[in-house]
N, C-alpha and C. Protein backbone atom coordinates (compact mmCIF):
# COMPACT_ATOMS: atom_id res chain seq x y z
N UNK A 1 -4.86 4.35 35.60
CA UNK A 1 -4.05 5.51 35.40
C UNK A 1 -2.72 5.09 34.80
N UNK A 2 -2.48 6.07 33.67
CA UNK A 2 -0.83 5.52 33.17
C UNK A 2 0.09 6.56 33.71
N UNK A 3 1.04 6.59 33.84
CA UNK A 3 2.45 7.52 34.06
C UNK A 3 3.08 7.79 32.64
N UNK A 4 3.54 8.77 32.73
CA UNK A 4 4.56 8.43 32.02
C UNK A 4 5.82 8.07 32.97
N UNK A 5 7.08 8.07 31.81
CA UNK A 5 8.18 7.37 32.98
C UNK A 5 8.60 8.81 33.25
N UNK A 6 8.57 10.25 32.89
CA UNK A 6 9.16 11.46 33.32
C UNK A 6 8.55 11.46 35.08
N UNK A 7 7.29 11.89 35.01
CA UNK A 7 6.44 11.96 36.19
C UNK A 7 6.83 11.07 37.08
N UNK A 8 6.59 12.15 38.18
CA UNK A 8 6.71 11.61 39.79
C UNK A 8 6.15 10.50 40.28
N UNK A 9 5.73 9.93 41.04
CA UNK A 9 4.58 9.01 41.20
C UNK A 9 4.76 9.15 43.49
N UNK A 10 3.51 10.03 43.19
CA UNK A 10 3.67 10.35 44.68
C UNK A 10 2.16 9.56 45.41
N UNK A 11 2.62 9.25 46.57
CA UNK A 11 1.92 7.89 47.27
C UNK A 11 1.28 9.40 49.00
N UNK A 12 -0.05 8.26 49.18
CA UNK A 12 -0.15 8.97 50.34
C UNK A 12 -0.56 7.86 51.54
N UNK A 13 0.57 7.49 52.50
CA UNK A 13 0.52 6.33 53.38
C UNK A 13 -0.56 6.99 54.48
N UNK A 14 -1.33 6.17 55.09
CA UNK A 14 -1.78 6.61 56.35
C UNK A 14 -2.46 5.24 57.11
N UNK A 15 -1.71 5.66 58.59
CA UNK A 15 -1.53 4.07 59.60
C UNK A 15 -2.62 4.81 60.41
N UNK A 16 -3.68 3.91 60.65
CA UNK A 16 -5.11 4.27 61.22
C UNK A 16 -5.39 2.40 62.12
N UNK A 17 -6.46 2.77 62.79
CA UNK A 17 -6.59 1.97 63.89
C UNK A 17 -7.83 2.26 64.58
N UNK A 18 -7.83 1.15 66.01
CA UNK A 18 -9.10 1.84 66.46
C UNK A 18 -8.17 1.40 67.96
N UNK A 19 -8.90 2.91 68.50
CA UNK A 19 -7.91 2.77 70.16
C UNK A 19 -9.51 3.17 71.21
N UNK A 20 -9.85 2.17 72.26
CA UNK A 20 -10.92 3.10 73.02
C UNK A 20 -11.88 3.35 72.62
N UNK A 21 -13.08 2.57 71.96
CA UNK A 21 -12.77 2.32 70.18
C UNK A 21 -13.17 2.94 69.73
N UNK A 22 -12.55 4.06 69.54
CA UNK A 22 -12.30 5.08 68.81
C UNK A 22 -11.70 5.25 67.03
N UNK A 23 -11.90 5.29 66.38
CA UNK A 23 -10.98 5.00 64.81
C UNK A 23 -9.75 6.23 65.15
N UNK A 24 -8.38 5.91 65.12
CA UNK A 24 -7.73 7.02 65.05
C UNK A 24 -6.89 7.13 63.87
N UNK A 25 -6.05 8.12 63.34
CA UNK A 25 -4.83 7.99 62.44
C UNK A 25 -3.47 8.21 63.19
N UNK A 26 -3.08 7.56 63.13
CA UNK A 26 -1.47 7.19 64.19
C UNK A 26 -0.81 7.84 62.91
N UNK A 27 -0.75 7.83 61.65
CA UNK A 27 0.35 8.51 61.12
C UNK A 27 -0.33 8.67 59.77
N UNK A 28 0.93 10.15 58.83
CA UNK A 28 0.39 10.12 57.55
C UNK A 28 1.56 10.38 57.00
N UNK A 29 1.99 9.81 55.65
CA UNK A 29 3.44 10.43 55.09
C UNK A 29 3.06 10.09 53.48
N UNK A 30 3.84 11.30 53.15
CA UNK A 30 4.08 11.03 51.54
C UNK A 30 4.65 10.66 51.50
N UNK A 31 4.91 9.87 50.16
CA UNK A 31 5.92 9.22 49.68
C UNK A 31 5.75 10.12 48.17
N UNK A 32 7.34 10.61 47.71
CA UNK A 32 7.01 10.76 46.36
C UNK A 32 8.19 10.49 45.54
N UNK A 33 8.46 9.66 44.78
CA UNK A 33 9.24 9.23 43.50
C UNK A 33 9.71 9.94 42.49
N UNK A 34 11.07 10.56 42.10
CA UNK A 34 11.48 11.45 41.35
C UNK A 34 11.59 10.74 39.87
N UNK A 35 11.13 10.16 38.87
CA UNK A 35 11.64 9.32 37.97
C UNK A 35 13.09 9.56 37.28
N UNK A 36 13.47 11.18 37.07
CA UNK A 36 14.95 11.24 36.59
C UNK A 36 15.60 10.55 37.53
N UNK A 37 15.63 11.14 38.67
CA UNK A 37 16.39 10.60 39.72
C UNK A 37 16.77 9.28 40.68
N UNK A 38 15.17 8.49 40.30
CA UNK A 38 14.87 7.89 40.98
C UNK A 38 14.93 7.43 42.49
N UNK A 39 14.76 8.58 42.76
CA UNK A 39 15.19 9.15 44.53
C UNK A 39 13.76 9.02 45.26
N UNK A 40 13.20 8.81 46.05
CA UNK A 40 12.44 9.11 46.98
C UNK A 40 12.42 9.68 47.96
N UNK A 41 11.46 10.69 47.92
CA UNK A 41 11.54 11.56 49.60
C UNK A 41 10.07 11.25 50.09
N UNK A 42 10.57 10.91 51.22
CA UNK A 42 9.31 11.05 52.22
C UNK A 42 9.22 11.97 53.47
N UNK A 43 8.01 12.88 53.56
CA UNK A 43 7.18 13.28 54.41
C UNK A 43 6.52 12.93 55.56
N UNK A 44 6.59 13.20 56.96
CA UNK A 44 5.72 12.90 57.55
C UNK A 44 5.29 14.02 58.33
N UNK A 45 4.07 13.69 58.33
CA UNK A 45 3.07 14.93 58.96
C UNK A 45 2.50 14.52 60.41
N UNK A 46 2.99 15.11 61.29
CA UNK A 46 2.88 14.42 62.84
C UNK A 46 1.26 15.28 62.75
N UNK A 47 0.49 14.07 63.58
CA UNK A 47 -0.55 14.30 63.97
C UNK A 47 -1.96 14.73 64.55
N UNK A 48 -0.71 15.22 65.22
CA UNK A 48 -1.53 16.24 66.69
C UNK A 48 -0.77 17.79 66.14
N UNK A 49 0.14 17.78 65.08
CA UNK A 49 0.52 19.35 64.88
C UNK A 49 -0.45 20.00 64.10
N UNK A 50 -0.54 21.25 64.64
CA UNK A 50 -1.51 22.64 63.78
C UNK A 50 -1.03 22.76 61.96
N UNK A 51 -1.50 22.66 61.24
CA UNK A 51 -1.26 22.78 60.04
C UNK A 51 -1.96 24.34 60.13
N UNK A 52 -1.11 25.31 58.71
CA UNK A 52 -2.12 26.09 58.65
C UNK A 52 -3.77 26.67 58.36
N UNK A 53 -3.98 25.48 58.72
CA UNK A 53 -6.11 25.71 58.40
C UNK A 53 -6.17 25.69 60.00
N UNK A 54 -5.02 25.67 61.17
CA UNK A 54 -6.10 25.21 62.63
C UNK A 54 -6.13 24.29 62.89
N UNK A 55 -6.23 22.82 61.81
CA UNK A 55 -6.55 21.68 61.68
C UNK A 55 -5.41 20.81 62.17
N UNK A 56 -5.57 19.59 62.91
CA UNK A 56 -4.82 18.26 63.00
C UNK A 56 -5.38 17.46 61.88
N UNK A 57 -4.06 16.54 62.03
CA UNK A 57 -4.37 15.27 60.44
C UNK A 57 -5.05 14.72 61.39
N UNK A 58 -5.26 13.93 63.01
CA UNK A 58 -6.65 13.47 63.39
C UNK A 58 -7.61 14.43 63.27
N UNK A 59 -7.65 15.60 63.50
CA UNK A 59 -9.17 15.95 63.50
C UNK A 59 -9.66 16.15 62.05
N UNK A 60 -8.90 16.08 61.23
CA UNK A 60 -9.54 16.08 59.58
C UNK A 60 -9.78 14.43 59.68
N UNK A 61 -8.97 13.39 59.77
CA UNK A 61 -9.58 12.13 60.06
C UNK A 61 -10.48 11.57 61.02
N UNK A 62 -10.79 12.22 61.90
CA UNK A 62 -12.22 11.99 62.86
C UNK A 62 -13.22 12.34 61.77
N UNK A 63 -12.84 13.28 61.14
CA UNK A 63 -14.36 13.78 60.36
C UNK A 63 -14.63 13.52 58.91
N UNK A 64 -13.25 12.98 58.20
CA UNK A 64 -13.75 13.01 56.96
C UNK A 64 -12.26 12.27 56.26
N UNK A 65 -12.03 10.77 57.65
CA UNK A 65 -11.74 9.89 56.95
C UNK A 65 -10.24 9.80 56.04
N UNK A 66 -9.95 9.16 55.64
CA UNK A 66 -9.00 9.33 54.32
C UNK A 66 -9.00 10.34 53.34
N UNK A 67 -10.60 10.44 53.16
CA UNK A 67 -10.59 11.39 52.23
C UNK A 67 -10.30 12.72 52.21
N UNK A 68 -10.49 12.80 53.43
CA UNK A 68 -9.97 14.52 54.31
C UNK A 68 -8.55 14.33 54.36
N UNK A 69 -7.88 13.34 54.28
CA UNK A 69 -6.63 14.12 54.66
C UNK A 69 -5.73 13.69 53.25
N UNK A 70 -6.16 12.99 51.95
CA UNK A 70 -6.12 13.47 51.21
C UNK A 70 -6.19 14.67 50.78
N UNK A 71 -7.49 15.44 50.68
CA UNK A 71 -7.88 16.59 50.34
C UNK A 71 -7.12 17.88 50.92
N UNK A 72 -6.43 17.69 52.37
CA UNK A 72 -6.19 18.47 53.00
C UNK A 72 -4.27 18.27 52.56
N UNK A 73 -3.50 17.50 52.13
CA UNK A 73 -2.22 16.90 51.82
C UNK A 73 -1.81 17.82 50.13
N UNK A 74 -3.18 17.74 49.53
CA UNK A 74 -3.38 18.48 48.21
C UNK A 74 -2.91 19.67 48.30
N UNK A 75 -4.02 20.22 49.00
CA UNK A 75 -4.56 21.66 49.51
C UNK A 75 -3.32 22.52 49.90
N UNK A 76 -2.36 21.65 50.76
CA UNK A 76 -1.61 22.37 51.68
C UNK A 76 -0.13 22.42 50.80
N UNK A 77 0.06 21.38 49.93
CA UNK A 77 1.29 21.02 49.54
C UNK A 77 1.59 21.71 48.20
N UNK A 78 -0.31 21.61 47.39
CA UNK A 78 -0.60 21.84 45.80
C UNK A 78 0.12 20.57 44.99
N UNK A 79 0.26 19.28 45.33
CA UNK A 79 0.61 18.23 44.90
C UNK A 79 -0.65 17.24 44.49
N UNK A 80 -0.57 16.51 43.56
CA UNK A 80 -1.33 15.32 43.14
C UNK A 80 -0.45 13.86 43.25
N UNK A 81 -1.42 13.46 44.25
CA UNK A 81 -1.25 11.78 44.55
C UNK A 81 -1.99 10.95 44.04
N UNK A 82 -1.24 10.04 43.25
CA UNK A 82 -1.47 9.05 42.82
C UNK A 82 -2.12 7.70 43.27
N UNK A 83 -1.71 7.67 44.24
CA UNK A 83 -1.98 6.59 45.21
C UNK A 83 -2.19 6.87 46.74
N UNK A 84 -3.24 6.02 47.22
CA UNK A 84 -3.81 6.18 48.78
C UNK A 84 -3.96 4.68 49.36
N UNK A 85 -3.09 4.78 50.59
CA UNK A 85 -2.93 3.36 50.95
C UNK A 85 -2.81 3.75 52.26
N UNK A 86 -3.77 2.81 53.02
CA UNK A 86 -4.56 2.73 54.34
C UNK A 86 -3.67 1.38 55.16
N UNK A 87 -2.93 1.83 55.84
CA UNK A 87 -2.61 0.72 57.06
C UNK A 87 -3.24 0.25 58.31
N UNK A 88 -4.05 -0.33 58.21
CA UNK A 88 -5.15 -0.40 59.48
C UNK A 88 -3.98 -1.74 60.39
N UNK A 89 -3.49 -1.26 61.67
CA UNK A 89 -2.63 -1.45 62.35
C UNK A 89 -3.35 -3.01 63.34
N UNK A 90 -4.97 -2.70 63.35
CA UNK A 90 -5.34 -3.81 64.10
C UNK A 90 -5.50 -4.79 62.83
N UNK A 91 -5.63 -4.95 62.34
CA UNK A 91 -5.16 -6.03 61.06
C UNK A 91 -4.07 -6.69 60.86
N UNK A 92 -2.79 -6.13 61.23
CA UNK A 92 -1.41 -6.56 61.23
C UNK A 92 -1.80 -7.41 62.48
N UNK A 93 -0.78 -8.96 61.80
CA UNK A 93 -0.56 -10.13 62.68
C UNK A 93 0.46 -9.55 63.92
N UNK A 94 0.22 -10.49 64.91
CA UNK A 94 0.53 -9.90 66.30
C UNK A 94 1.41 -10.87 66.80
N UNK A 95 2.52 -11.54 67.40
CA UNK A 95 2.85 -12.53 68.04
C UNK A 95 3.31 -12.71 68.97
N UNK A 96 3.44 -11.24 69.58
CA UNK A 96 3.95 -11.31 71.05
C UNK A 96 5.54 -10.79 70.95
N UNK A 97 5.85 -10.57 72.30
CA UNK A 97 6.92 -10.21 72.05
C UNK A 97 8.34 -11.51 72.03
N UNK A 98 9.31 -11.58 71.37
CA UNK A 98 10.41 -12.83 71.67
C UNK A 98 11.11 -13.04 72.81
């Protein structure tokens, strides 16, 4: 995909895991890039809140993954993201506390 340099370049973070072992999404936020401005605002969409479909960002991610809450980030906002980047939290190195 190219940009131009006018266009936004909006990102969709989401920190997922497995708890109980369960797969959950602990968090989801946009990120989106103004290029005039070069400002960034970010979004975050708490997890357990009602969006207007009824829906939680876990229960669209129990069922349909990243790709659901992509689809559902689109849907709700009418924005196009560029980028989808998955933080799987049990992957991050661990060392205890100091």
């Amino acid at each position: 995909m190219i940009l131009k340099k006018s266009e936004p370049f909006t990102t969709l973070l989401i920190e997922t895991g497995t708890n109980n072992p369960k797969n959950v999404c602990y968090a989801a936020v946009l990120a989106s890039t103004n290029a005039t401005t070069k400002q960034t605002t970010f979004m975050n969409f708490p997890v357990f809140a009602l969006i207007p479909n009824q829906k939680t960002i876990t229960g669209v991610y129990n069922t349909n993954r990243n790709d659901g809450i992509l689809q559902m980030v689109k849907e709700l906002l009418n924005v196009s993201v560029n980028k989808v980047v998955q933080v799987d939290v049990n992957k991050i190195g661990w060392t205890g506390l100091l």
